[in-house]
PDB file of N, CA and C in Angstrom:
ATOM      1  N   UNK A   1      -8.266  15.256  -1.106  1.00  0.00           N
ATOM      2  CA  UNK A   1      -7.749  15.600  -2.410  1.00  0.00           C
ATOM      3  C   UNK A   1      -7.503  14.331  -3.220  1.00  0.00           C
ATOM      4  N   UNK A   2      -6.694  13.410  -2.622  1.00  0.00           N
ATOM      5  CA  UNK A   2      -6.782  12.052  -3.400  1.00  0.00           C
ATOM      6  C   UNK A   2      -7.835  11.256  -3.657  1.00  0.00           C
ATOM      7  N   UNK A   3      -8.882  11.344  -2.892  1.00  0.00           N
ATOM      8  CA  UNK A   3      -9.972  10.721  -3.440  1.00  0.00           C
ATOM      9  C   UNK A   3     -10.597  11.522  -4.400  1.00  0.00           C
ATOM     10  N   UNK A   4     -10.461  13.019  -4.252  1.00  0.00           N
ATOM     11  CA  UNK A   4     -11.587  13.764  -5.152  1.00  0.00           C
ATOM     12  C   UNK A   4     -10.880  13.598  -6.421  1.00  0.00           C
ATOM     13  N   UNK A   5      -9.317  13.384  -6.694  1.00  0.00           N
ATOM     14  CA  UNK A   5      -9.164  13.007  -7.680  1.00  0.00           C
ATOM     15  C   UNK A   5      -9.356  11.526  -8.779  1.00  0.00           C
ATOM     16  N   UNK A   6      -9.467  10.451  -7.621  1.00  0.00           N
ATOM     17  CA  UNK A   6      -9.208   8.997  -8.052  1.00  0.00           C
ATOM     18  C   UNK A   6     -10.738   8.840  -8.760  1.00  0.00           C
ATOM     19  N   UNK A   7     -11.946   9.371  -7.692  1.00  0.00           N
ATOM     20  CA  UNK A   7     -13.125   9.567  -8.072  1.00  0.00           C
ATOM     21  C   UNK A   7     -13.585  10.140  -9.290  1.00  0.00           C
ATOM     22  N   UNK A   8     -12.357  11.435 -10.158  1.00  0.00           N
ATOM     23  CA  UNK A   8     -12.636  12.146 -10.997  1.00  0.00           C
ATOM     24  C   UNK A   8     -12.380  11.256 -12.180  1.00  0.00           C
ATOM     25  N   UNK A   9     -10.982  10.493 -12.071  1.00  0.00           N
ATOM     26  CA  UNK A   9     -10.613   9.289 -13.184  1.00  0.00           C
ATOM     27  C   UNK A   9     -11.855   8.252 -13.816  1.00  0.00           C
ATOM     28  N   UNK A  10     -11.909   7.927 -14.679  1.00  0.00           N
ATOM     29  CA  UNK A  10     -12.676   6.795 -15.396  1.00  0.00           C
ATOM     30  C   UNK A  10     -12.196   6.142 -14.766  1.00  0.00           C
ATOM     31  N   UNK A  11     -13.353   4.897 -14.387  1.00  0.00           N
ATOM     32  CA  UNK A  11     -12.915   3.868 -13.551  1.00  0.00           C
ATOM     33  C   UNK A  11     -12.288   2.908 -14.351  1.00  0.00           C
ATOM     34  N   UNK A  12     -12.305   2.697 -15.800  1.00  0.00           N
ATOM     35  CA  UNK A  12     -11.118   2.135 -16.151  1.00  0.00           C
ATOM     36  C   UNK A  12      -9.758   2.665 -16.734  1.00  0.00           C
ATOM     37  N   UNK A  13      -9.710   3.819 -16.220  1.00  0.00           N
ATOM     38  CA  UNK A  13      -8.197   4.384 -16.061  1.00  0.00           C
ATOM     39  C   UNK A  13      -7.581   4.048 -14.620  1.00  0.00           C
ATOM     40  N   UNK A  14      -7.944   3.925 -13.789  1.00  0.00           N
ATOM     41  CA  UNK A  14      -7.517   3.709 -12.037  1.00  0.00           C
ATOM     42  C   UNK A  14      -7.235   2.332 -11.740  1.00  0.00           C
ATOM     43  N   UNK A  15      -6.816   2.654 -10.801  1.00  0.00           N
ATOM     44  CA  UNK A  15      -6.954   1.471 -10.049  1.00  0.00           C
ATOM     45  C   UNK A  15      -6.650   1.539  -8.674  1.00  0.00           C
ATOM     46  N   UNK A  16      -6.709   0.453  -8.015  1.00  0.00           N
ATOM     47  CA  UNK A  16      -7.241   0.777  -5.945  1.00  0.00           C
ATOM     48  C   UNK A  16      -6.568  -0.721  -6.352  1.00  0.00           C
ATOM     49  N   UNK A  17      -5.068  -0.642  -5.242  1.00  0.00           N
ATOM     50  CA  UNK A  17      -4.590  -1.467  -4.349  1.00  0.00           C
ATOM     51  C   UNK A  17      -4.333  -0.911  -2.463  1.00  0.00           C
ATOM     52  N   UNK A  18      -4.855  -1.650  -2.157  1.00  0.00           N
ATOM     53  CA  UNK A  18      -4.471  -1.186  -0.365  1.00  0.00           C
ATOM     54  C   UNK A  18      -3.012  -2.081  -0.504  1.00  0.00           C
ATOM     55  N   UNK A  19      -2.386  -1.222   0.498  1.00  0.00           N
ATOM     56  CA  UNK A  19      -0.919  -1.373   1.217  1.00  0.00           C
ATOM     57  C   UNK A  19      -0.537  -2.761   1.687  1.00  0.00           C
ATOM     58  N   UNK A  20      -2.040  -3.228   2.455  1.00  0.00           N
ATOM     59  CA  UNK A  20      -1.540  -4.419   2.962  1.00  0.00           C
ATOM     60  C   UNK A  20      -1.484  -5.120   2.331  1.00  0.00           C
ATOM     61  N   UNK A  21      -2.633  -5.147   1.426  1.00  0.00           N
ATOM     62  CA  UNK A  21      -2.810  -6.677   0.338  1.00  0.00           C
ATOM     63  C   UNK A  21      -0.924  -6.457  -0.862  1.00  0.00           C
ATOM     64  N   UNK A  22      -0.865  -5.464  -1.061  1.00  0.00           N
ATOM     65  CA  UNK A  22       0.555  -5.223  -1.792  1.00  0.00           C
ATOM     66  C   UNK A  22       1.857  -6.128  -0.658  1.00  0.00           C
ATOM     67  N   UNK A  23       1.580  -5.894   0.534  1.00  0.00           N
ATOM     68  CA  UNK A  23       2.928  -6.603   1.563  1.00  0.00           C
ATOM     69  C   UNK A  23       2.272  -7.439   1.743  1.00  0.00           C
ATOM     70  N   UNK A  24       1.611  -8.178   1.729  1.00  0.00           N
ATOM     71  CA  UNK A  24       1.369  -9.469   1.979  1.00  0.00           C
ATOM     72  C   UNK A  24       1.013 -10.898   1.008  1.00  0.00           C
ATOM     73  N   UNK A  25       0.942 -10.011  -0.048  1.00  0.00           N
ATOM     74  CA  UNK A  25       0.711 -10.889  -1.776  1.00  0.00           C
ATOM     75  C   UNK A  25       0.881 -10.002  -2.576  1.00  0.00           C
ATOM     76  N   UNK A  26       2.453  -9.664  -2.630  1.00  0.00           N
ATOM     77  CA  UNK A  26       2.458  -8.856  -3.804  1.00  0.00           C
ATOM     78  C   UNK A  26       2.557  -9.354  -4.950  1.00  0.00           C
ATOM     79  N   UNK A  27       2.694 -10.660  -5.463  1.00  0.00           N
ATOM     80  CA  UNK A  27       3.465 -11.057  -6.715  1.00  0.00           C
ATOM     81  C   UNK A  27       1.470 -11.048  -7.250  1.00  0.00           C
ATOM     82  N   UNK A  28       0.787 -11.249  -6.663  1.00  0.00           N
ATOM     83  CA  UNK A  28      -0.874 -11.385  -7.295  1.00  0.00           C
ATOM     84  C   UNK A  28      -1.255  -9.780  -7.381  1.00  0.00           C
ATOM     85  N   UNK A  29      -0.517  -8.819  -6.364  1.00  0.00           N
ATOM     86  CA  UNK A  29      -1.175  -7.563  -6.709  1.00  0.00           C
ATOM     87  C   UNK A  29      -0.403  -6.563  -7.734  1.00  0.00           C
ATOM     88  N   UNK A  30       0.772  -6.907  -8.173  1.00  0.00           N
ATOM     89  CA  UNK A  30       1.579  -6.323  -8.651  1.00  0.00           C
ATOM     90  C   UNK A  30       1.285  -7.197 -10.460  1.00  0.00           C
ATOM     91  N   UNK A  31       0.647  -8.223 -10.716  1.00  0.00           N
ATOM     92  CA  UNK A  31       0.090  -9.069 -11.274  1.00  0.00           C
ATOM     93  C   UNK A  31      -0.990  -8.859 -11.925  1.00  0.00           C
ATOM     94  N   UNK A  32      -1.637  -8.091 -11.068  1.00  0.00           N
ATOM     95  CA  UNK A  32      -3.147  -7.301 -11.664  1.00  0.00           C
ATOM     96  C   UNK A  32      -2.696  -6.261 -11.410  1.00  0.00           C
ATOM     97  N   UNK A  33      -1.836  -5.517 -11.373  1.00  0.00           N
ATOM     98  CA  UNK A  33      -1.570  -3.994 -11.955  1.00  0.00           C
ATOM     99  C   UNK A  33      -1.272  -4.227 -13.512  1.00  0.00           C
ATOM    100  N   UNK A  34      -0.308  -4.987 -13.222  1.00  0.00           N
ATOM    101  CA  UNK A  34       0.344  -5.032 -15.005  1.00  0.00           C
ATOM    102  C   UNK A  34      -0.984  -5.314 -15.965  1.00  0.00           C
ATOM    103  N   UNK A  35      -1.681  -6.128 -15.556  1.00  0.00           N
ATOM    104  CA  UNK A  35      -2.983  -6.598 -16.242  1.00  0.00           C
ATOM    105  C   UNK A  35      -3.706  -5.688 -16.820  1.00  0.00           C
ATOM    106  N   UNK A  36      -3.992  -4.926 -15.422  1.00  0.00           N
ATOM    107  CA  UNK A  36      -4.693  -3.595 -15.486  1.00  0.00           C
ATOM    108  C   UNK A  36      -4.422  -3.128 -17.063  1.00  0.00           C
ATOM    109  N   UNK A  37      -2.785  -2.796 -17.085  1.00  0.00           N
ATOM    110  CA  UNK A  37      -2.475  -1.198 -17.876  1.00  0.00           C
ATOM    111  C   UNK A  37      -1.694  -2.562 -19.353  1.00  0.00           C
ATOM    112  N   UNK A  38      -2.005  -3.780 -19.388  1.00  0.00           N
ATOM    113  CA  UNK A  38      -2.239  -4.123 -20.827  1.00  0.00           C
ATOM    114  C   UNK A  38      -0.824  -4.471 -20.731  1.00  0.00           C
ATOM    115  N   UNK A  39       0.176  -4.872 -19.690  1.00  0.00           N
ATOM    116  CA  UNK A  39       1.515  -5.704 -19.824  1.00  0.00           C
ATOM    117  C   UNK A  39       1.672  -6.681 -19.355  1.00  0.00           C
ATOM    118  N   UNK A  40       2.062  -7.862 -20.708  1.00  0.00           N
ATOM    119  CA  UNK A  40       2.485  -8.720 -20.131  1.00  0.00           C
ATOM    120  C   UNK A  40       4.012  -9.080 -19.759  1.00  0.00           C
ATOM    121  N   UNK A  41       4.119  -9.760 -18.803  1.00  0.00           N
ATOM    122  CA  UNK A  41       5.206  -9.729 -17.999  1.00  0.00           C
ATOM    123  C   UNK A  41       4.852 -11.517 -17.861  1.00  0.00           C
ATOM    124  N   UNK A  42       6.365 -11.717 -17.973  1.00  0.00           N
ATOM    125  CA  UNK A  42       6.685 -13.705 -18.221  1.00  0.00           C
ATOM    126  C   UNK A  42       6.490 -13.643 -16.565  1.00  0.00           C
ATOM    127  N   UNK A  43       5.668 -14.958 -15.670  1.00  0.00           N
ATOM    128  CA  UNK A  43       5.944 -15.536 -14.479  1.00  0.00           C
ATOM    129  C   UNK A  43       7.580 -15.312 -13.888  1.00  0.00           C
ATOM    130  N   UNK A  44       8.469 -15.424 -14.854  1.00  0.00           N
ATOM    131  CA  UNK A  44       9.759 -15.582 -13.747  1.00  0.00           C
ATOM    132  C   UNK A  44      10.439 -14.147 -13.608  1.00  0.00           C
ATOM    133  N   UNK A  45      10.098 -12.669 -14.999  1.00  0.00           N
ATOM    134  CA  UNK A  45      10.401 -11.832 -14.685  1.00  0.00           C
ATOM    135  C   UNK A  45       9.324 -10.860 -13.324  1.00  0.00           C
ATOM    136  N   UNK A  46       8.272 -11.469 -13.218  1.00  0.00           N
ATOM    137  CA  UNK A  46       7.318 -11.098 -12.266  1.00  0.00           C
ATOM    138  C   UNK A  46       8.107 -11.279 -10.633  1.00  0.00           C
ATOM    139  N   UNK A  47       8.546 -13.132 -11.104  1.00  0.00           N
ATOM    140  CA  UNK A  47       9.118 -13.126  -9.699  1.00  0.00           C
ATOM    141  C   UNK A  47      10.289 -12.306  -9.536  1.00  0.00           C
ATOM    142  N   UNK A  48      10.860 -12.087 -10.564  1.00  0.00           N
ATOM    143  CA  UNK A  48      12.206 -10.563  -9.994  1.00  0.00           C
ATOM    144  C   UNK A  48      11.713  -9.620  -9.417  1.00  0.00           C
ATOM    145  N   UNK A  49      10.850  -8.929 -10.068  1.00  0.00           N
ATOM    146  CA  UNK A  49      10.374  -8.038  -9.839  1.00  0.00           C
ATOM    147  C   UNK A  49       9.815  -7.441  -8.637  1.00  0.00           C
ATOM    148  N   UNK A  50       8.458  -8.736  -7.910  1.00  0.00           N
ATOM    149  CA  UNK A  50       8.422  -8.873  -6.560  1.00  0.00           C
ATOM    150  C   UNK A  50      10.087  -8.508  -5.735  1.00  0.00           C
ATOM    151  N   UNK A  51      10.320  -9.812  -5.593  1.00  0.00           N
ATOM    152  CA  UNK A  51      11.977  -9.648  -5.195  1.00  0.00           C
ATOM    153  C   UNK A  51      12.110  -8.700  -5.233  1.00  0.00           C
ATOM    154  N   UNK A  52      12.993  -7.780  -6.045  1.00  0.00           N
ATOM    155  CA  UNK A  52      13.664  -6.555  -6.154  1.00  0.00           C
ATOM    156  C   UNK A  52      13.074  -4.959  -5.407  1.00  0.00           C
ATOM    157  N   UNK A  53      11.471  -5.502  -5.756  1.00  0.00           N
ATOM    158  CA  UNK A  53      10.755  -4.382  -5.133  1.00  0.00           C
ATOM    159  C   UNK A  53      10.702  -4.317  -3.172  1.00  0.00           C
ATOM    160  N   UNK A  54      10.733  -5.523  -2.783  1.00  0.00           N
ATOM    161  CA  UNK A  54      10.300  -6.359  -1.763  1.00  0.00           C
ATOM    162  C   UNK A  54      11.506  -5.663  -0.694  1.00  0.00           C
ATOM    163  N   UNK A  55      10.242  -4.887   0.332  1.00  0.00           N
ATOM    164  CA  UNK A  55      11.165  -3.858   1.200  1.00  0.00           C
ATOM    165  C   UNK A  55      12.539  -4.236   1.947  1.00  0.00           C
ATOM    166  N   UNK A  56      12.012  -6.108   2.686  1.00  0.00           N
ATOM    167  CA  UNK A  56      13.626  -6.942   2.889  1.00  0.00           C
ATOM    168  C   UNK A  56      14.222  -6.882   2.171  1.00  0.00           C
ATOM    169  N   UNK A  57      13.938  -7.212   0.994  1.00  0.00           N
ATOM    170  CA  UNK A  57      15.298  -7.419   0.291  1.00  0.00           C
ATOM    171  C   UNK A  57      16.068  -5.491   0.267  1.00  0.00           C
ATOM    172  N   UNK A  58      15.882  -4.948   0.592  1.00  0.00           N
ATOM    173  CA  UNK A  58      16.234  -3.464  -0.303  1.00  0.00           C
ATOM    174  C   UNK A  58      17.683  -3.356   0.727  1.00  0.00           C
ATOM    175  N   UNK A  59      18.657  -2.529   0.247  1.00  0.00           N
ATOM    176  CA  UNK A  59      20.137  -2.653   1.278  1.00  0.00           C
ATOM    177  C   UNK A  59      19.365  -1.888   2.564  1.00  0.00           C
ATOM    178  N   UNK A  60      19.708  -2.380   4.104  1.00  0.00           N
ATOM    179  CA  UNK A  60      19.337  -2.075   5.073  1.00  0.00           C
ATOM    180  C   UNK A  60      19.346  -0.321   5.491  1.00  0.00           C
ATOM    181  N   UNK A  61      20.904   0.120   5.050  1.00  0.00           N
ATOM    182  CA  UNK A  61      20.818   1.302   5.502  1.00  0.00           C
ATOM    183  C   UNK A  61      20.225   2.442   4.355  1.00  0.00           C
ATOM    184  N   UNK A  62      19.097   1.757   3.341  1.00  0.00           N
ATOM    185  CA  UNK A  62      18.006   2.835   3.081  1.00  0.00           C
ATOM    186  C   UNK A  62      16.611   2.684   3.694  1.00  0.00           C
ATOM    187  N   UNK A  63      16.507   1.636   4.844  1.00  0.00           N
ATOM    188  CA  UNK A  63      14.888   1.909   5.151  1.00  0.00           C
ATOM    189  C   UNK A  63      15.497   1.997   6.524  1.00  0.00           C
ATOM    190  N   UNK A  64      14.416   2.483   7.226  1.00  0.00           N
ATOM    191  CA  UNK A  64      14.329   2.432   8.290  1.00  0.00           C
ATOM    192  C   UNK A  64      13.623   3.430   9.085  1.00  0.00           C
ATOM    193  N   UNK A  65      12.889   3.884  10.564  1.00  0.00           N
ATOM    194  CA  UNK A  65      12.114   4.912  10.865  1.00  0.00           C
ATOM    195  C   UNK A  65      11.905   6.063  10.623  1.00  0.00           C
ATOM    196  N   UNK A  66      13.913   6.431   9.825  1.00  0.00           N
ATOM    197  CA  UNK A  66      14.029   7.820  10.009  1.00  0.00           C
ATOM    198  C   UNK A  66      14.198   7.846   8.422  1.00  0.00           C
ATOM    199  N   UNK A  67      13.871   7.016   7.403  1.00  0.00           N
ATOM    200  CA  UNK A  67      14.191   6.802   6.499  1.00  0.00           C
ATOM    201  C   UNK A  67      12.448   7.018   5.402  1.00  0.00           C
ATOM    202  N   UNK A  68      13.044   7.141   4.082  1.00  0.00           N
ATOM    203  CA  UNK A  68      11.274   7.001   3.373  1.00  0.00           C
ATOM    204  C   UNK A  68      10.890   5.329   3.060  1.00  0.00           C
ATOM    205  N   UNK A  69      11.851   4.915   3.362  1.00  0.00           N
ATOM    206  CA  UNK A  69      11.348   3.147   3.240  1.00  0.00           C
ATOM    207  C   UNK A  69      11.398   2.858   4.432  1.00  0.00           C
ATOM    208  N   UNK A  70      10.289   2.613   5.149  1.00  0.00           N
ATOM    209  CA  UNK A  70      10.298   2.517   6.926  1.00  0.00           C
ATOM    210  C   UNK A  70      10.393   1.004   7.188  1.00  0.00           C
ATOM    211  N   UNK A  71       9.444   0.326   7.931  1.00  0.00           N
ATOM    212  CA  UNK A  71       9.418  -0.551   8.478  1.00  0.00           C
ATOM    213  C   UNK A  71       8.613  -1.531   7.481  1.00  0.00           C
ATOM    214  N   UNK A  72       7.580  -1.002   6.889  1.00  0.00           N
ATOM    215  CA  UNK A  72       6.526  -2.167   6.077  1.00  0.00           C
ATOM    216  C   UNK A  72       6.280  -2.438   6.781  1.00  0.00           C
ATOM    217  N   UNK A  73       5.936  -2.937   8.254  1.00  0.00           N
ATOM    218  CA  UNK A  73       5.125  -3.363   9.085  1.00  0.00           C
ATOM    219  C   UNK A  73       3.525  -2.928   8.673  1.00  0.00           C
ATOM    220  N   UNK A  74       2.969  -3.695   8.693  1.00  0.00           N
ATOM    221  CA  UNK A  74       1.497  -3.417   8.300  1.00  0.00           C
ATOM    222  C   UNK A  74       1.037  -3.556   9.725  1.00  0.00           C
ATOM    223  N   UNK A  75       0.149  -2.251   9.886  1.00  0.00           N
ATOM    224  CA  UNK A  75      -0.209  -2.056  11.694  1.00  0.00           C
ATOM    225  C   UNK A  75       0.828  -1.469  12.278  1.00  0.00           C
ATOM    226  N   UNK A  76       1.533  -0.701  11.589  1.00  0.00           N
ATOM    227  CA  UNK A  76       3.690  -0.194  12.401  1.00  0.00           C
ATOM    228  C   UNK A  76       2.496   1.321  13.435  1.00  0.00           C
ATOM    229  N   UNK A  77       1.840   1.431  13.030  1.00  0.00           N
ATOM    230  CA  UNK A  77       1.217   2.858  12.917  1.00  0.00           C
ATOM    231  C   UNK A  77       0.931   2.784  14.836  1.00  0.00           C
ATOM    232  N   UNK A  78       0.310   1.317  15.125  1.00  0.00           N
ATOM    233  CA  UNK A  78       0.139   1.302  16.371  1.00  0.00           C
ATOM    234  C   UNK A  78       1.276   1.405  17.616  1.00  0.00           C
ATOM    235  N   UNK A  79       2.251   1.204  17.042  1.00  0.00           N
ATOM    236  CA  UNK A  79       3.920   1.574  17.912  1.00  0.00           C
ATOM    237  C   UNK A  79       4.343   2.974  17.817  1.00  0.00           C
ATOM    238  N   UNK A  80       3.746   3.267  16.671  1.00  0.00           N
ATOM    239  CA  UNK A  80       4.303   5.142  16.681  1.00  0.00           C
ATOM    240  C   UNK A  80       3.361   6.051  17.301  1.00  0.00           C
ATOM    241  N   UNK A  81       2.172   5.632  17.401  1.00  0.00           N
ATOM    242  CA  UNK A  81       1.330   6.456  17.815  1.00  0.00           C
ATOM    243  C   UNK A  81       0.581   6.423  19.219  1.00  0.00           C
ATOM    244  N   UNK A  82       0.722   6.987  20.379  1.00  0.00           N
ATOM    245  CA  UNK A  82      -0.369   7.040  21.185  1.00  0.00           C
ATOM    246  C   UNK A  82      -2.121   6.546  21.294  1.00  0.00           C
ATOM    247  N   UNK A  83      -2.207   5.526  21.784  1.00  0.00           N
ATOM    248  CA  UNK A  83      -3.755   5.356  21.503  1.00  0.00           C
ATOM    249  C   UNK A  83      -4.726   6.743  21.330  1.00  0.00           C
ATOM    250  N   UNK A  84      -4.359   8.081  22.005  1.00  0.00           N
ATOM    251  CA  UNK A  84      -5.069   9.150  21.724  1.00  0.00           C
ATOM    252  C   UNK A  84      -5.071   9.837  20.426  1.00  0.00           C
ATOM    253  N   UNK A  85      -3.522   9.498  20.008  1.00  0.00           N
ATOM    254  CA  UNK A  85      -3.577   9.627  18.750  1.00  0.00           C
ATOM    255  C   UNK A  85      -3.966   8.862  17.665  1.00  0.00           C
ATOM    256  N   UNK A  86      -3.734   7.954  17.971  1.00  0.00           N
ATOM    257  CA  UNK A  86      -4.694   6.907  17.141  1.00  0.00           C
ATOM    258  C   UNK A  86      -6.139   7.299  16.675  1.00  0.00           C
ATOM    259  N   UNK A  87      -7.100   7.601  18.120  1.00  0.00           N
ATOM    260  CA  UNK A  87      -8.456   8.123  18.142  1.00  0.00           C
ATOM    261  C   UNK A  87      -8.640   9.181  17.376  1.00  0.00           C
ATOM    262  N   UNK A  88      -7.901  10.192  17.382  1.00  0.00           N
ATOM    263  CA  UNK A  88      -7.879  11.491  16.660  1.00  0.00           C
ATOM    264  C   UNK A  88      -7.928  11.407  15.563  1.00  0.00           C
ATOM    265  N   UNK A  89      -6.661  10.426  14.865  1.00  0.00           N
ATOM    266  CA  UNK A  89      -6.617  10.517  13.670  1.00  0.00           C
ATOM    267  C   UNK A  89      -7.617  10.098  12.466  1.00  0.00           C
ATOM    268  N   UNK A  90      -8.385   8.602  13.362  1.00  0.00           N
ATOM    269  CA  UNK A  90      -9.588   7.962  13.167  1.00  0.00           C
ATOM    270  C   UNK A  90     -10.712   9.112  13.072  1.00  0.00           C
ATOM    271  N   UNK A  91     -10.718  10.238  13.973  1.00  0.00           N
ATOM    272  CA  UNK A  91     -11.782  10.765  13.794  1.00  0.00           C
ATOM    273  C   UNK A  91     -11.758  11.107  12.787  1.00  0.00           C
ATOM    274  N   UNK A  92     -10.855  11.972  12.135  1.00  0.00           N
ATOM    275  CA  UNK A  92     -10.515  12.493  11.104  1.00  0.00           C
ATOM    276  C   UNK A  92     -10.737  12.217   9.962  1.00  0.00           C
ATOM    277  N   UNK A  93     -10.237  10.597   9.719  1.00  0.00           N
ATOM    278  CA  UNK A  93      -9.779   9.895   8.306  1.00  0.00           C
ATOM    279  C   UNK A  93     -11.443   8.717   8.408  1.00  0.00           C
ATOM    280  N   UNK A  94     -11.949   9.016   9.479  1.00  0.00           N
ATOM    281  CA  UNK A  94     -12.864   7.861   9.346  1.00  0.00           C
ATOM    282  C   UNK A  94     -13.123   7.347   8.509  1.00  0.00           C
ATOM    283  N   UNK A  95     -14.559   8.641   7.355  1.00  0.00           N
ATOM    284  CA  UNK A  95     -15.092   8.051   6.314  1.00  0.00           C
ATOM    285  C   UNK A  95     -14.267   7.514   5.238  1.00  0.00           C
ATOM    286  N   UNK A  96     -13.439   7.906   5.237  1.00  0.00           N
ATOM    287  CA  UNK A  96     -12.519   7.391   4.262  1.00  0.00           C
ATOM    288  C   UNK A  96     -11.609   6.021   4.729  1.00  0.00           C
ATOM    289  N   UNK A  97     -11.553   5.627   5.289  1.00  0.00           N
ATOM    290  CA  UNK A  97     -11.085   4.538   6.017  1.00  0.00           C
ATOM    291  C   UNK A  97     -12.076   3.670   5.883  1.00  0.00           C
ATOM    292  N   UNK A  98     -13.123   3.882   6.256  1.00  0.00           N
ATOM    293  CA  UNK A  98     -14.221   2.793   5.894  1.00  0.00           C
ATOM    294  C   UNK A  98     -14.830   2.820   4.528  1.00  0.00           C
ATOM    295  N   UNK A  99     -14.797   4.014   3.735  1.00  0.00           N
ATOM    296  CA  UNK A  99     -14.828   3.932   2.431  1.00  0.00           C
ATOM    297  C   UNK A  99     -14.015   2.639   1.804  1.00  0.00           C
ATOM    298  N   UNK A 100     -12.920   2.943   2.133  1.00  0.00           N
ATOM    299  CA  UNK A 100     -11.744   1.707   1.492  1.00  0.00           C
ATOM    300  C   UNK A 100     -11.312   0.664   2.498  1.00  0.00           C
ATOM    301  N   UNK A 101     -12.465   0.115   2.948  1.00  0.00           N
ATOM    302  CA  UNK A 101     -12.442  -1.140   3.428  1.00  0.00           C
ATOM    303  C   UNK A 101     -11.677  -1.706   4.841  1.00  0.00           C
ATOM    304  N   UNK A 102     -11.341  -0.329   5.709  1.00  0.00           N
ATOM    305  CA  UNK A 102     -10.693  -0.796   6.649  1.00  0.00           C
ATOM    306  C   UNK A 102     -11.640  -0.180   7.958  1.00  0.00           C
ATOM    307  N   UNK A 103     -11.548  -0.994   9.040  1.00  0.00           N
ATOM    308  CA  UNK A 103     -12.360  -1.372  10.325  1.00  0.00           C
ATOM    309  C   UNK A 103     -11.223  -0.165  11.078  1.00  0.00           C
ATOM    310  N   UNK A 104     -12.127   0.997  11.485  1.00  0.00           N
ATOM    311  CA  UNK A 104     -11.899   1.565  12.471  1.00  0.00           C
ATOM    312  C   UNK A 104     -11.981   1.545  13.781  1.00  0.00           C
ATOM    313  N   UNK A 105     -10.826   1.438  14.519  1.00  0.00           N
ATOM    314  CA  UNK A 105     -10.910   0.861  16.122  1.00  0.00           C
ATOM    315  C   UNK A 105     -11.323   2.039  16.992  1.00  0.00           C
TER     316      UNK A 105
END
């Protein structure tokens, strides 16, 4: 459903950030969002912004496993899940997983 919709958008209405590249360089991906949609935003309110958004920084007792702000661990998926489940889910999500650039194990 989310792709049949993202696919339906003009490709310059959309836009495609993956998860990891957002936790691991967000102040460049959050940088070319604003770009994207035509705002500029000064370098030092950018760096708030990162900051503020930035899952460490958020007060502890709103993230957590049992929480909707979890871990941010990028790869957390391999501690929660059973390698069988892992496989399964891969079967599942394959094409689309390799559609958007990620190596199925």
């Amino acid at each position: 459903i989310i792709r049949t919709a993202y696919d339906a958008h003009d490709p310059d209405l959309r836009y495609f950030v993956r998860y990891e590249d957002m936790r691991t360089d967000p102040a460049t991906q959050i940088g070319r969002l604003l770009e994207a949609i035509d705002m500029a935003v000064p370098p030092e309110d950018l760096v708030q912004l990162v900051a503020d958004a930035t899952l460490e920084n958020m007060p502890a007792e709103t993230r957590g496993p049992d929480k909707a702000r979890q871990t941010g661990e990028v790869g957390g998926y391999r501690g929660a899940f059973s390698p069988d489940e892992i496989e399964l889910m891969n079967g599942i999500m394959r094409n689309n997983l390799e559609r958007y650039g990620y190596t199925v194990e």
